[in-house]
C-alpha atoms as a PDB file:
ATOM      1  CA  UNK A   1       0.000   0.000   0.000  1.00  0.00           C
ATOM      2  CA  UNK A   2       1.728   3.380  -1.251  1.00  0.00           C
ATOM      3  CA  UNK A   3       1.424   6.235   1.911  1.00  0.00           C
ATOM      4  CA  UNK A   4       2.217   9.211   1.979  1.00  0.00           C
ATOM      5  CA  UNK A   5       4.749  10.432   4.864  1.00  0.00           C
ATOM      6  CA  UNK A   6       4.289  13.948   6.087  1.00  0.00           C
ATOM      7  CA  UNK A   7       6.847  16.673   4.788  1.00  0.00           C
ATOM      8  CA  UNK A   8       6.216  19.487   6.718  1.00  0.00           C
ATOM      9  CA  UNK A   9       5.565  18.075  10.366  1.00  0.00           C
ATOM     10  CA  UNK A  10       7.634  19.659  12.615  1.00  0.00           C
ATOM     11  CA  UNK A  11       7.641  22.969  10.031  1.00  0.00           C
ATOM     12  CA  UNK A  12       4.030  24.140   9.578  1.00  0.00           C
ATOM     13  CA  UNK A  13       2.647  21.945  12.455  1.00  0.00           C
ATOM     14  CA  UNK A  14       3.783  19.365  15.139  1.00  0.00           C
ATOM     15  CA  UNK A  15       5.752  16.539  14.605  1.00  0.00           C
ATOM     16  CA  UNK A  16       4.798  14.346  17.532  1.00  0.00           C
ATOM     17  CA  UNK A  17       1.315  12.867  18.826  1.00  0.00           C
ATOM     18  CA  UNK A  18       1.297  15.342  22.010  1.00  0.00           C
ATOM     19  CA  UNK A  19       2.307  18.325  20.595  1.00  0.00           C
ATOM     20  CA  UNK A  20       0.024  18.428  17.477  1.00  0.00           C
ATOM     21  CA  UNK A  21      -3.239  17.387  19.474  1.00  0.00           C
ATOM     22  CA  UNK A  22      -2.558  19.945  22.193  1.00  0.00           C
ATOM     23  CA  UNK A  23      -2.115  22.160  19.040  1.00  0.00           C
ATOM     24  CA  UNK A  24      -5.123  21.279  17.578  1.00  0.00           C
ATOM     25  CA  UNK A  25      -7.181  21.449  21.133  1.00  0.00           C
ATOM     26  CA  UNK A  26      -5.782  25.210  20.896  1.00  0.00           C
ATOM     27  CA  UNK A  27      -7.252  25.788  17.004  1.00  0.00           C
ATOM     28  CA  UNK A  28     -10.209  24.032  17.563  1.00  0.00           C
ATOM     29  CA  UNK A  29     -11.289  26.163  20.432  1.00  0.00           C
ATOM     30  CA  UNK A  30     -12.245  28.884  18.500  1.00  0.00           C
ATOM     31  CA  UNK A  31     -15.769  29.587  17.925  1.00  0.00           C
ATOM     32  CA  UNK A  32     -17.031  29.226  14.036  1.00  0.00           C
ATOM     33  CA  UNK A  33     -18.252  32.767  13.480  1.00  0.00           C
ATOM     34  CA  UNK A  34     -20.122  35.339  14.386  1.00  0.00           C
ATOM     35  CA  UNK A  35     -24.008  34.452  14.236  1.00  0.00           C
ATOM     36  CA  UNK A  36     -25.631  31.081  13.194  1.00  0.00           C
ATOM     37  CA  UNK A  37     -25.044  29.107   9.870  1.00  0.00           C
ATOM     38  CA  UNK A  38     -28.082  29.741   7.909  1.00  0.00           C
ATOM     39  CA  UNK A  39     -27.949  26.578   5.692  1.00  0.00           C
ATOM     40  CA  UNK A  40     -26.268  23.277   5.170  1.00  0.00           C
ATOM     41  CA  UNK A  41     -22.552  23.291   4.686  1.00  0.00           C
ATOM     42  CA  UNK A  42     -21.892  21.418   1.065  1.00  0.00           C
ATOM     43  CA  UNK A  43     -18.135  22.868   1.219  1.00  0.00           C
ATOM     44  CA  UNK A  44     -15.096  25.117   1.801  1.00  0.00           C
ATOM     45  CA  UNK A  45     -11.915  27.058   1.707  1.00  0.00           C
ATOM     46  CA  UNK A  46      -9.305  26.774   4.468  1.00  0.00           C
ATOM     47  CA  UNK A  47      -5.944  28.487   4.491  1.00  0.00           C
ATOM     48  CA  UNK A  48      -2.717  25.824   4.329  1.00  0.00           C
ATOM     49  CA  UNK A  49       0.124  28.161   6.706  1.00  0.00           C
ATOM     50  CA  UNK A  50       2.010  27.025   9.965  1.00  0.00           C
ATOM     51  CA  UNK A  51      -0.811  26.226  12.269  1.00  0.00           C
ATOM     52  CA  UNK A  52       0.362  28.950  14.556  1.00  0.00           C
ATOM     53  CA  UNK A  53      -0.158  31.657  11.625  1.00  0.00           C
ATOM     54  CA  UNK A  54      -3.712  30.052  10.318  1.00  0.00           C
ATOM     55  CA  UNK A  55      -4.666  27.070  12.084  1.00  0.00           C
ATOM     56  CA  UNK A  56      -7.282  28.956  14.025  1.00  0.00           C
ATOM     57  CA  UNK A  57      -8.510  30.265  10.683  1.00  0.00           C
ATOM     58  CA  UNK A  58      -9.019  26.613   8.933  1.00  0.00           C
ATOM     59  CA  UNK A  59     -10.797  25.609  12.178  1.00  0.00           C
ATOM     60  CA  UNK A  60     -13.624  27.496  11.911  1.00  0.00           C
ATOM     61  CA  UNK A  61     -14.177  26.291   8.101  1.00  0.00           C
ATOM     62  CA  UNK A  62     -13.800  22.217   9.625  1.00  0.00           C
ATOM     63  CA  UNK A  63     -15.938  23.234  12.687  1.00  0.00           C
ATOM     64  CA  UNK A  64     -18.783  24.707  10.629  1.00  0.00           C
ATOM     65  CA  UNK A  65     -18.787  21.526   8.671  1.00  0.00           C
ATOM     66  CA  UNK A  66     -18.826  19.415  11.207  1.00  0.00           C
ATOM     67  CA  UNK A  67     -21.444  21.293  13.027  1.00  0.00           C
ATOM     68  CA  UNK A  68     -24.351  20.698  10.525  1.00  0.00           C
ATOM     69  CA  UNK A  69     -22.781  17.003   8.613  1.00  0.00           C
ATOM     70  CA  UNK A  70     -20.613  15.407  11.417  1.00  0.00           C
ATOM     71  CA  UNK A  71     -21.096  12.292   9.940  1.00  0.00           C
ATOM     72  CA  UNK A  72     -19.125  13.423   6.643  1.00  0.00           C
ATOM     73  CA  UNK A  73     -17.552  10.435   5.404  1.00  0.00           C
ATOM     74  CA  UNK A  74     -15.105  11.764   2.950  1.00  0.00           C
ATOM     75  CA  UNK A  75     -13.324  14.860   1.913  1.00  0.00           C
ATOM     76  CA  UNK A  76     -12.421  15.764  -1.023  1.00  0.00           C
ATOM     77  CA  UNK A  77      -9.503  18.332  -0.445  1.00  0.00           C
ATOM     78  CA  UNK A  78      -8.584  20.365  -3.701  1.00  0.00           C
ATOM     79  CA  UNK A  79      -5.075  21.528  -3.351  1.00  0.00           C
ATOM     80  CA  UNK A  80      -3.163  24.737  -4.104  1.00  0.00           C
ATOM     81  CA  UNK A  81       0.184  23.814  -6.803  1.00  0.00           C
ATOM     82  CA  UNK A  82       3.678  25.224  -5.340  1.00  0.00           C
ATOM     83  CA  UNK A  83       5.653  23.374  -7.496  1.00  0.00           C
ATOM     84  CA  UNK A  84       6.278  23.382 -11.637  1.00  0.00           C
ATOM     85  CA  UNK A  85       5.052  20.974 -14.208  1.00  0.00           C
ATOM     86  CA  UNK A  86       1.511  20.130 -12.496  1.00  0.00           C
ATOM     87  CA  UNK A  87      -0.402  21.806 -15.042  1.00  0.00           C
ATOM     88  CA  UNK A  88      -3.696  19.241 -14.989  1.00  0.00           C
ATOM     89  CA  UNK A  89      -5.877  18.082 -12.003  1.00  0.00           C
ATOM     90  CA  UNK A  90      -3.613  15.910 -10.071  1.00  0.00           C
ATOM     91  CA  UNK A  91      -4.961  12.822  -8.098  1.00  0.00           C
ATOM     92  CA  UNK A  92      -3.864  10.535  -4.937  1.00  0.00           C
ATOM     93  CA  UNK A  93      -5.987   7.976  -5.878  1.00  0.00           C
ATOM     94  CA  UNK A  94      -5.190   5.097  -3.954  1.00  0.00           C
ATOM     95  CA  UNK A  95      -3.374   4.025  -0.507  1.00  0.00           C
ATOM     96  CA  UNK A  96      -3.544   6.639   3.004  1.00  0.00           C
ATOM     97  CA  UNK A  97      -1.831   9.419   4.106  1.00  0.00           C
ATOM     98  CA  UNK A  98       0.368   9.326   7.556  1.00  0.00           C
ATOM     99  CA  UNK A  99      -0.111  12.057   9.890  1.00  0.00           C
ATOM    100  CA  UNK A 100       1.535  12.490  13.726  1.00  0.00           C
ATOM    101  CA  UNK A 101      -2.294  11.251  14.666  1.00  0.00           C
ATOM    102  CA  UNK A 102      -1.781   7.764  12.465  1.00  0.00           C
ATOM    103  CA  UNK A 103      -3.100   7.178   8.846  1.00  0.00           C
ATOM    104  CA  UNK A 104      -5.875   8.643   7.007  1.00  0.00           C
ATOM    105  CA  UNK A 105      -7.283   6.225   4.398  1.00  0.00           C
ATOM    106  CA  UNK A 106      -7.756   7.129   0.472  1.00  0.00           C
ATOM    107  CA  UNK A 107     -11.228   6.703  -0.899  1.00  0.00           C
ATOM    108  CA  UNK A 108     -10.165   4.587  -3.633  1.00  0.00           C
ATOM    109  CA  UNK A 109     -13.549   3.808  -4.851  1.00  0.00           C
ATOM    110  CA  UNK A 110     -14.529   7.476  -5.210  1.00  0.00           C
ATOM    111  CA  UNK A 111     -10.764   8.191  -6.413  1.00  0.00           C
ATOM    112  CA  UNK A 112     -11.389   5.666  -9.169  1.00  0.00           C
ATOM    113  CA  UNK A 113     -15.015   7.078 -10.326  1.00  0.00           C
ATOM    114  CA  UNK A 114     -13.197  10.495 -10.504  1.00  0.00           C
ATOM    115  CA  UNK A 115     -10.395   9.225 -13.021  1.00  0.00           C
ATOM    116  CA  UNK A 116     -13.282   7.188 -15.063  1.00  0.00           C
ATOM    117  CA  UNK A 117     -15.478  10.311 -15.792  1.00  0.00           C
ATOM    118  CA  UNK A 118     -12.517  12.711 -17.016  1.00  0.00           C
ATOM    119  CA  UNK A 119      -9.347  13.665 -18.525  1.00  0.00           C
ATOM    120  CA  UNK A 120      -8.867  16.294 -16.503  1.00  0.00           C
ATOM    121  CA  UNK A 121      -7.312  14.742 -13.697  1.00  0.00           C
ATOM    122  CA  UNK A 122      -4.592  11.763 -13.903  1.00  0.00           C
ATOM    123  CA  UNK A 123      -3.498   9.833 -11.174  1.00  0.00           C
ATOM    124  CA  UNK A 124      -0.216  11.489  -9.542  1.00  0.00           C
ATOM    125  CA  UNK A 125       0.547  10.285  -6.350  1.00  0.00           C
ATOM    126  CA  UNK A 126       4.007  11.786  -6.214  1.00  0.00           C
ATOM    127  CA  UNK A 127       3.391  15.368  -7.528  1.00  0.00           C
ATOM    128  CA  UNK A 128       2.063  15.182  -4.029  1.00  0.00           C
ATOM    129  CA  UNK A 129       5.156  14.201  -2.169  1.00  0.00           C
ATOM    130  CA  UNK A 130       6.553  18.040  -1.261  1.00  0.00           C
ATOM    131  CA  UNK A 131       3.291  19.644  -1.325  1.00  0.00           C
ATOM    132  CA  UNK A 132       1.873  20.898   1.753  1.00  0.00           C
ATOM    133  CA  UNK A 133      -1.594  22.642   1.380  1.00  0.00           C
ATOM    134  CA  UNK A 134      -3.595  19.183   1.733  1.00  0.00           C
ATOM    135  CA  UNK A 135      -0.938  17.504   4.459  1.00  0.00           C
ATOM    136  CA  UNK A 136      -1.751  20.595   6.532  1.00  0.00           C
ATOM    137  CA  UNK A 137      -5.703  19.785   6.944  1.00  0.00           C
ATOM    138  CA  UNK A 138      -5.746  16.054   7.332  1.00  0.00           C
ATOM    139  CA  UNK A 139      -5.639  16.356  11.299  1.00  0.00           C
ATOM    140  CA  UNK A 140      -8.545  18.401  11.447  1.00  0.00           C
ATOM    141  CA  UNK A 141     -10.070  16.041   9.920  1.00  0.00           C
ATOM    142  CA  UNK A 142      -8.653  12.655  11.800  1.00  0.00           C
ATOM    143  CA  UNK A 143      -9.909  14.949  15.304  1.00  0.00           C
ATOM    144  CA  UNK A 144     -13.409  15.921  13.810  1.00  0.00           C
ATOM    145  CA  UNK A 145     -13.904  12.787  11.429  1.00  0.00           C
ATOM    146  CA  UNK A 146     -11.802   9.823  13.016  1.00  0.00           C
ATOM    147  CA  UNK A 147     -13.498   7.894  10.435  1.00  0.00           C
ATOM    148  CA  UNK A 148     -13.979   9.541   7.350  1.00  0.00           C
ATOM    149  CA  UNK A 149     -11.542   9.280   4.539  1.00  0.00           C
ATOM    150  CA  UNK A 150      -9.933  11.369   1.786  1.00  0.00           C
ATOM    151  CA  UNK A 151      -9.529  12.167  -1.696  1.00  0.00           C
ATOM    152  CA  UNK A 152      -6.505  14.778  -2.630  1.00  0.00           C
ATOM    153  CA  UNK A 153      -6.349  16.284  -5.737  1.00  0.00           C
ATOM    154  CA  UNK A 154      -4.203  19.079  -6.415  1.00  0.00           C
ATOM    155  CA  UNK A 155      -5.612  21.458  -9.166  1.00  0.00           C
ATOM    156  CA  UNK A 156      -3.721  24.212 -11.148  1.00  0.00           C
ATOM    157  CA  UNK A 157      -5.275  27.864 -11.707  1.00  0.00           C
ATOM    158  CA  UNK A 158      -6.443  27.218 -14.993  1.00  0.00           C
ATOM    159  CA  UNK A 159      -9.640  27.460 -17.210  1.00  0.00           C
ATOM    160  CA  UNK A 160      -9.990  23.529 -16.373  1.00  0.00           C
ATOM    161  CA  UNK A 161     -10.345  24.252 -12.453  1.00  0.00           C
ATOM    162  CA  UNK A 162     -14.159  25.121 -12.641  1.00  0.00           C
ATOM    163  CA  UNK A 163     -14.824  21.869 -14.690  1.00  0.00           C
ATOM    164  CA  UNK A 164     -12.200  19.854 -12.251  1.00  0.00           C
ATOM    165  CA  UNK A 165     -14.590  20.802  -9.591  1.00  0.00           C
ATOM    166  CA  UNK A 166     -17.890  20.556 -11.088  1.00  0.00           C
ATOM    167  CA  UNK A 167     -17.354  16.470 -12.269  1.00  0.00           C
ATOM    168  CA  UNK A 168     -16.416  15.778  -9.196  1.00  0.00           C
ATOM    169  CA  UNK A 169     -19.565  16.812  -7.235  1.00  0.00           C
ATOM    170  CA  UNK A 170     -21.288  15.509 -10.468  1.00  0.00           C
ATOM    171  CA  UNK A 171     -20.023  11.814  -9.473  1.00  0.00           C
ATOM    172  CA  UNK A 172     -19.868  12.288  -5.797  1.00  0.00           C
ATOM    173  CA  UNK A 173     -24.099  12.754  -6.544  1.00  0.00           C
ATOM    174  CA  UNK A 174     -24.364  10.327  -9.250  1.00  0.00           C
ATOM    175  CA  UNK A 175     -22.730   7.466  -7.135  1.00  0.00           C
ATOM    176  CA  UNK A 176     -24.736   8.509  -3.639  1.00  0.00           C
ATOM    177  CA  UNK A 177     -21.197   8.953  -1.619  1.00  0.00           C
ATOM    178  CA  UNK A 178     -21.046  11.505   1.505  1.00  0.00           C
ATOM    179  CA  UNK A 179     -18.608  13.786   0.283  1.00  0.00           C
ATOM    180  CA  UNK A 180     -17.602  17.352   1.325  1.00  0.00           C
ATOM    181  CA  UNK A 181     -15.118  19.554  -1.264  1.00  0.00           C
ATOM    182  CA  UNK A 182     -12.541  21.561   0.270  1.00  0.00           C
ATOM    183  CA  UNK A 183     -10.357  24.145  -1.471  1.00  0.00           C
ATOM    184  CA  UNK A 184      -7.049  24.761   0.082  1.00  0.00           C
ATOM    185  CA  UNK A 185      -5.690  27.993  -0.284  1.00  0.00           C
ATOM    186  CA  UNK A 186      -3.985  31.600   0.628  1.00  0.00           C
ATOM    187  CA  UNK A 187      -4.497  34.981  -0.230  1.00  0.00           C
ATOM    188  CA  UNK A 188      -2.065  37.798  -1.022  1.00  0.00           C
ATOM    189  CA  UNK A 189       1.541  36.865  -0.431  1.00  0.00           C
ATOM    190  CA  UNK A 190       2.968  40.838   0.180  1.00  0.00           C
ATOM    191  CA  UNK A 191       6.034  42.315   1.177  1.00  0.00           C
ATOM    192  CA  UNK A 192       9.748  41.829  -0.062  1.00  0.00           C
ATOM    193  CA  UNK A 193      10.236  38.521   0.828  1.00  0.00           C
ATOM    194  CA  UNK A 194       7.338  37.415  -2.005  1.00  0.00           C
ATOM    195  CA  UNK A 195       8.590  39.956  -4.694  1.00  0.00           C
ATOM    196  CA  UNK A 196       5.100  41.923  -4.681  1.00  0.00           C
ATOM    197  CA  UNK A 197       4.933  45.445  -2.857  1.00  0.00           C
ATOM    198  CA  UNK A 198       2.644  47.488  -5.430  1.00  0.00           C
ATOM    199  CA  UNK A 199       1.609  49.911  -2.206  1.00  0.00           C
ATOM    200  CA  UNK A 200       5.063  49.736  -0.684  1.00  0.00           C
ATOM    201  CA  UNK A 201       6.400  48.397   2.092  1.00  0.00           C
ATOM    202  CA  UNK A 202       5.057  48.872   5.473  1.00  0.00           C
ATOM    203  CA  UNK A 203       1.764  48.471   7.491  1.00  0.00           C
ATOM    204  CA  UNK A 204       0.058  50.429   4.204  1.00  0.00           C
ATOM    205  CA  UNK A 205       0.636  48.336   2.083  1.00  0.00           C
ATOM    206  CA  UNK A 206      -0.051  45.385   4.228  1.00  0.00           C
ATOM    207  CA  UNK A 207      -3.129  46.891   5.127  1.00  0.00           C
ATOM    208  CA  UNK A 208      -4.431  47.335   1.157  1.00  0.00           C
ATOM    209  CA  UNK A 209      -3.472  43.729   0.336  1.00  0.00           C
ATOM    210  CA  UNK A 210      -6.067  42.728   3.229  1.00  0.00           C
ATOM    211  CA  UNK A 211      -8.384  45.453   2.525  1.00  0.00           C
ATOM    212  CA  UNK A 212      -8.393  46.106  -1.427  1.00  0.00           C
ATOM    213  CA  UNK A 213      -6.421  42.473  -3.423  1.00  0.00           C
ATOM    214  CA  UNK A 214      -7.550  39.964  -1.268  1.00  0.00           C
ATOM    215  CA  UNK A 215     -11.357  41.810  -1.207  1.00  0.00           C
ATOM    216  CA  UNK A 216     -11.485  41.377  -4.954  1.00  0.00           C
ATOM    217  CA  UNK A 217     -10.963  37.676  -4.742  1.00  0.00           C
ATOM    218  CA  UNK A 218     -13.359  37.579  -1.913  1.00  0.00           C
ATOM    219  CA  UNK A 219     -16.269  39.380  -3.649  1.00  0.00           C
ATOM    220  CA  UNK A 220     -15.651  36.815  -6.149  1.00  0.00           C
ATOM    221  CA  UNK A 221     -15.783  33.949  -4.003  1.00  0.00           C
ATOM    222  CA  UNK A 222     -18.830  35.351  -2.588  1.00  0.00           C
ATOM    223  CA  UNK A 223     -20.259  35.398  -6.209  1.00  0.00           C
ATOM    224  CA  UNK A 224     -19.979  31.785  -6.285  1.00  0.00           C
ATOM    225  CA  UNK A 225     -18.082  32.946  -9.399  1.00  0.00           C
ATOM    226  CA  UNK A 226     -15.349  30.281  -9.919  1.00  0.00           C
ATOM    227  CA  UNK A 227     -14.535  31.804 -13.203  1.00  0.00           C
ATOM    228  CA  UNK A 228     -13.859  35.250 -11.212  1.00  0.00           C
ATOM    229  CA  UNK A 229     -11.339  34.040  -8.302  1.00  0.00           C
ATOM    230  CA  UNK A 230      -9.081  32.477 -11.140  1.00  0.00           C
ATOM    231  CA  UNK A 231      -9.336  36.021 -13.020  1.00  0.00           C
ATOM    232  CA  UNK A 232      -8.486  38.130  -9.873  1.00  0.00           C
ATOM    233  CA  UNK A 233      -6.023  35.426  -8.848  1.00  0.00           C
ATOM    234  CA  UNK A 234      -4.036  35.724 -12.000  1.00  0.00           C
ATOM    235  CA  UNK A 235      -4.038  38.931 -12.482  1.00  0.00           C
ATOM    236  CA  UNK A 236      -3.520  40.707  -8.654  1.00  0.00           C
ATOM    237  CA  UNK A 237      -1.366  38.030  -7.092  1.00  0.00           C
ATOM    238  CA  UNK A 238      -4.291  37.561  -4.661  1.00  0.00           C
ATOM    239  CA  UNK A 239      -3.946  33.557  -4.139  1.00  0.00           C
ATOM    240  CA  UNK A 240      -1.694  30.649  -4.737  1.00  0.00           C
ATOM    241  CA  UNK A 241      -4.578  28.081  -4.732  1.00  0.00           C
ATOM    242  CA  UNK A 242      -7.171  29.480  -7.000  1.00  0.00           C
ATOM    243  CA  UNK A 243      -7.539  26.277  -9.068  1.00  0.00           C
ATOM    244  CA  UNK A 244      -8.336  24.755  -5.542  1.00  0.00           C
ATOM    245  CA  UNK A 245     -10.898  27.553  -4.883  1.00  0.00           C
ATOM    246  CA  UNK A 246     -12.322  27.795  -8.281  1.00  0.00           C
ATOM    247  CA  UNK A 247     -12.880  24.075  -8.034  1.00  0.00           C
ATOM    248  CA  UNK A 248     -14.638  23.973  -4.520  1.00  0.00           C
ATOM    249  CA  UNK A 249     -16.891  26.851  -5.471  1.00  0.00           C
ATOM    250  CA  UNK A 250     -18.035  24.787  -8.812  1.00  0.00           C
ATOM    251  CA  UNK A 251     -18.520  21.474  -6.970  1.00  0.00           C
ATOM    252  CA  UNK A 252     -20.180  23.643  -4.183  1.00  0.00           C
ATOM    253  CA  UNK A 253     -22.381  24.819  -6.800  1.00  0.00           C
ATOM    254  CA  UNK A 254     -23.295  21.687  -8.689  1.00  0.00           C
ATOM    255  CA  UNK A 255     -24.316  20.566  -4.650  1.00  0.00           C
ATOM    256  CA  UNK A 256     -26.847  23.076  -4.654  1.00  0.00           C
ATOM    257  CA  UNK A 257     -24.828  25.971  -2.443  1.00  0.00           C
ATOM    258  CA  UNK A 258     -26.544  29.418  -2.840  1.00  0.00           C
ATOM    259  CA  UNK A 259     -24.424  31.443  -0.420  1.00  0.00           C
ATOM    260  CA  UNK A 260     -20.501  31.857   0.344  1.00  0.00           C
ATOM    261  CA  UNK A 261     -19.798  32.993   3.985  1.00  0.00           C
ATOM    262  CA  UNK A 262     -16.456  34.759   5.127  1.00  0.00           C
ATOM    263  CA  UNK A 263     -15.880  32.851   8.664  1.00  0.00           C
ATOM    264  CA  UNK A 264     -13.098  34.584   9.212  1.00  0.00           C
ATOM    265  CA  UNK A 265     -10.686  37.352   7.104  1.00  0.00           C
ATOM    266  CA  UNK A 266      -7.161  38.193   8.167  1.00  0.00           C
ATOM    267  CA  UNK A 267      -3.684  37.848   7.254  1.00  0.00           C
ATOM    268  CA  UNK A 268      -0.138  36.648   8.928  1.00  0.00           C
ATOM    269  CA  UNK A 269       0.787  40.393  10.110  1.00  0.00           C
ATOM    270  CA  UNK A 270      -2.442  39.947  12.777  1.00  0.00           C
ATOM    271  CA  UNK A 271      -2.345  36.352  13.698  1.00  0.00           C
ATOM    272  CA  UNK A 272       1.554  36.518  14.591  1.00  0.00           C
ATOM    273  CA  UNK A 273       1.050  40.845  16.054  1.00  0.00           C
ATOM    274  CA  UNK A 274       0.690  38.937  19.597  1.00  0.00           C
ATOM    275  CA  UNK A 275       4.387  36.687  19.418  1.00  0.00           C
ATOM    276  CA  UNK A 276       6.407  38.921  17.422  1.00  0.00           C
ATOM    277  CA  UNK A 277       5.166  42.316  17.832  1.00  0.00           C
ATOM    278  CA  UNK A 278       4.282  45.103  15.256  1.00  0.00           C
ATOM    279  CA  UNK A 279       6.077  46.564  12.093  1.00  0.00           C
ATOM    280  CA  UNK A 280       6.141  43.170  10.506  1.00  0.00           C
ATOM    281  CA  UNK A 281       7.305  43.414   6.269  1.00  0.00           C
ATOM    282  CA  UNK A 282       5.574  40.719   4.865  1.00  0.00           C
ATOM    283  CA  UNK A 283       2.412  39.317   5.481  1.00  0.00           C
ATOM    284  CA  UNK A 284       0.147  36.800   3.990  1.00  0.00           C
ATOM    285  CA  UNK A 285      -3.694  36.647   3.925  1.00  0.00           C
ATOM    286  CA  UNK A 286      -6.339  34.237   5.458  1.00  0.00           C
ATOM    287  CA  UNK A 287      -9.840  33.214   4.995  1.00  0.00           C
ATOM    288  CA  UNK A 288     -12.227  30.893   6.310  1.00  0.00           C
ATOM    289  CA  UNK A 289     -15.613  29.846   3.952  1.00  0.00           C
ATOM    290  CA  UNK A 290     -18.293  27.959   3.939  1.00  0.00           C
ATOM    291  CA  UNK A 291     -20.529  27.312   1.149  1.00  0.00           C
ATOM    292  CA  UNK A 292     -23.886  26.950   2.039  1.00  0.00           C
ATOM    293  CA  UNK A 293     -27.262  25.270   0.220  1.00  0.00           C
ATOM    294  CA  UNK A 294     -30.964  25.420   1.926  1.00  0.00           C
ATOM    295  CA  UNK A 295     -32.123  23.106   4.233  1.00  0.00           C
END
């Protein structure tokens, strides 16, 4: 059985047992959101950081899903693409991933229908071997969903990321499986360290990459407008995962979601302003959503 090993344990997250459930007690303590959930949950975004920069942030999206399906019994979690030469949906389709908590199993039968019903997405276990925006959620989900399993497909901001995202709800409903579709992503990467400072550097322009670049992409992802986050993505540097978004807003869609709802909005320079102070250079922005259908 081919399994994946974790890459950035001990980076992004805890290596060990203890640490990264004491971690994850800590994240999982926050509340979902402000008000109630006016729906049922059919999907989501999360943020992929170091759990001490946006841990807290992907909890509320895994919380809120958990809080109206806790019986979910598989996720499919659409990845960002941080490396070169993935340029087509790329799938884990078979085997488990290893986390500090133990292994995750792969929905193989679900994995397979997906690879049957397009050529969109090939079976590619090891473009998945340094890439970190999935590894980081599979905890939340062993804590929340000890027995669900997973599907991870990494999907490439591209024209094909709507469609990606749309066959796979499409056969999740066609072959009765209880699936939730996750997109894994973050928002503007500014400051000097990522090459992009169009305001400057400083709390300003920190402030309008929270404020006015990662808004666009929000407003789009409000839209439910798949076709929109890839646009602003591409052209205002406003996410590294906006095949992954673009994808869960189109399976959302085809799952009957008629709402997107911002759980949570902020970026690196606030979640880290309490352990390392002000006047921070860079900074990198956070959301939490939920996609919502009627009752």
């Amino acid at each position: 059985m081919m399994v994946r090993t974790p890459v950035v344990a001990g980076q992004f997250y805890p290596g060990s047992r203890t640490m990264a459930s004491s971690e994850l007690d800590e994240c999982l303590a926050v509340e979902i959101g402000p008000g109630q959930l006016e729906g049922r949950v059919v999907g989501g975004v999360v943020p992929h950081a170091g759990w001490v920069c946006s841990g807290k942030v992907a909890a509320r999206t895994f919380k809120a899903i958990h809080a109206t399906r806790p019986e979910v019994a598989t996720f499919v979690l659409f990845g960002a693409v941080h490396r070169h030469g993935v340029h087509q949906g790329a799938l884990f389709a078979r085997g488990a991933w290893e986390s500090p908590l133990g292994q995750i199993k792969i929905d193989e039968r679900l994995a397979e229908r997906i690879l049957a019903n397009t050529n969109l997405v090939q079976d590619e276990p090891y473009a998945h071997e340094e890439e970190h925006s999935i590894e980081v959620q599979v905890p939340f989900i062993q804590r929340l969903f000890p027995e669900a399993r997973i599907v991870p497909l990494m999907v490439p901001p591209n024209g094909h990321a709507p469609s990606i995202g749309a066959i796979v709800a499409q056969v999740i409903r066609n072959y009765g499986v209880d699936a939730v579709c996750v997109g894994s992503s973050d928002l503007t990467h500014y400051g000097p360290s990522y090459g992009f400072v169009p305001k400057g550097r400083g709390a300003e322009g920190i402030r309008w990459a929270k404020e006015v670049n990662d808004r666009r992409l929000l407003d789009a992802i409000e839209k439910l407008d798949p076709e929109g986050v890839i646009e602003a993505a591409v052209t205002c540097q406003s996410a590294c995962g906006a095949g992954a978004i673009a994808a869960a807003i189109a399976a959302a869609r085809e799952s009957g979601a008629v709402a997107a709802r911002v759980l949570e909005h902020t970026n690196s320079a606030e979640t880290l302003a309490g352990r390392y102070g002000g006047g921070m250079s860079d900074a990198v922005g956070y959301a939490s959503v939920v996609f919502l259908a009627n009752e």
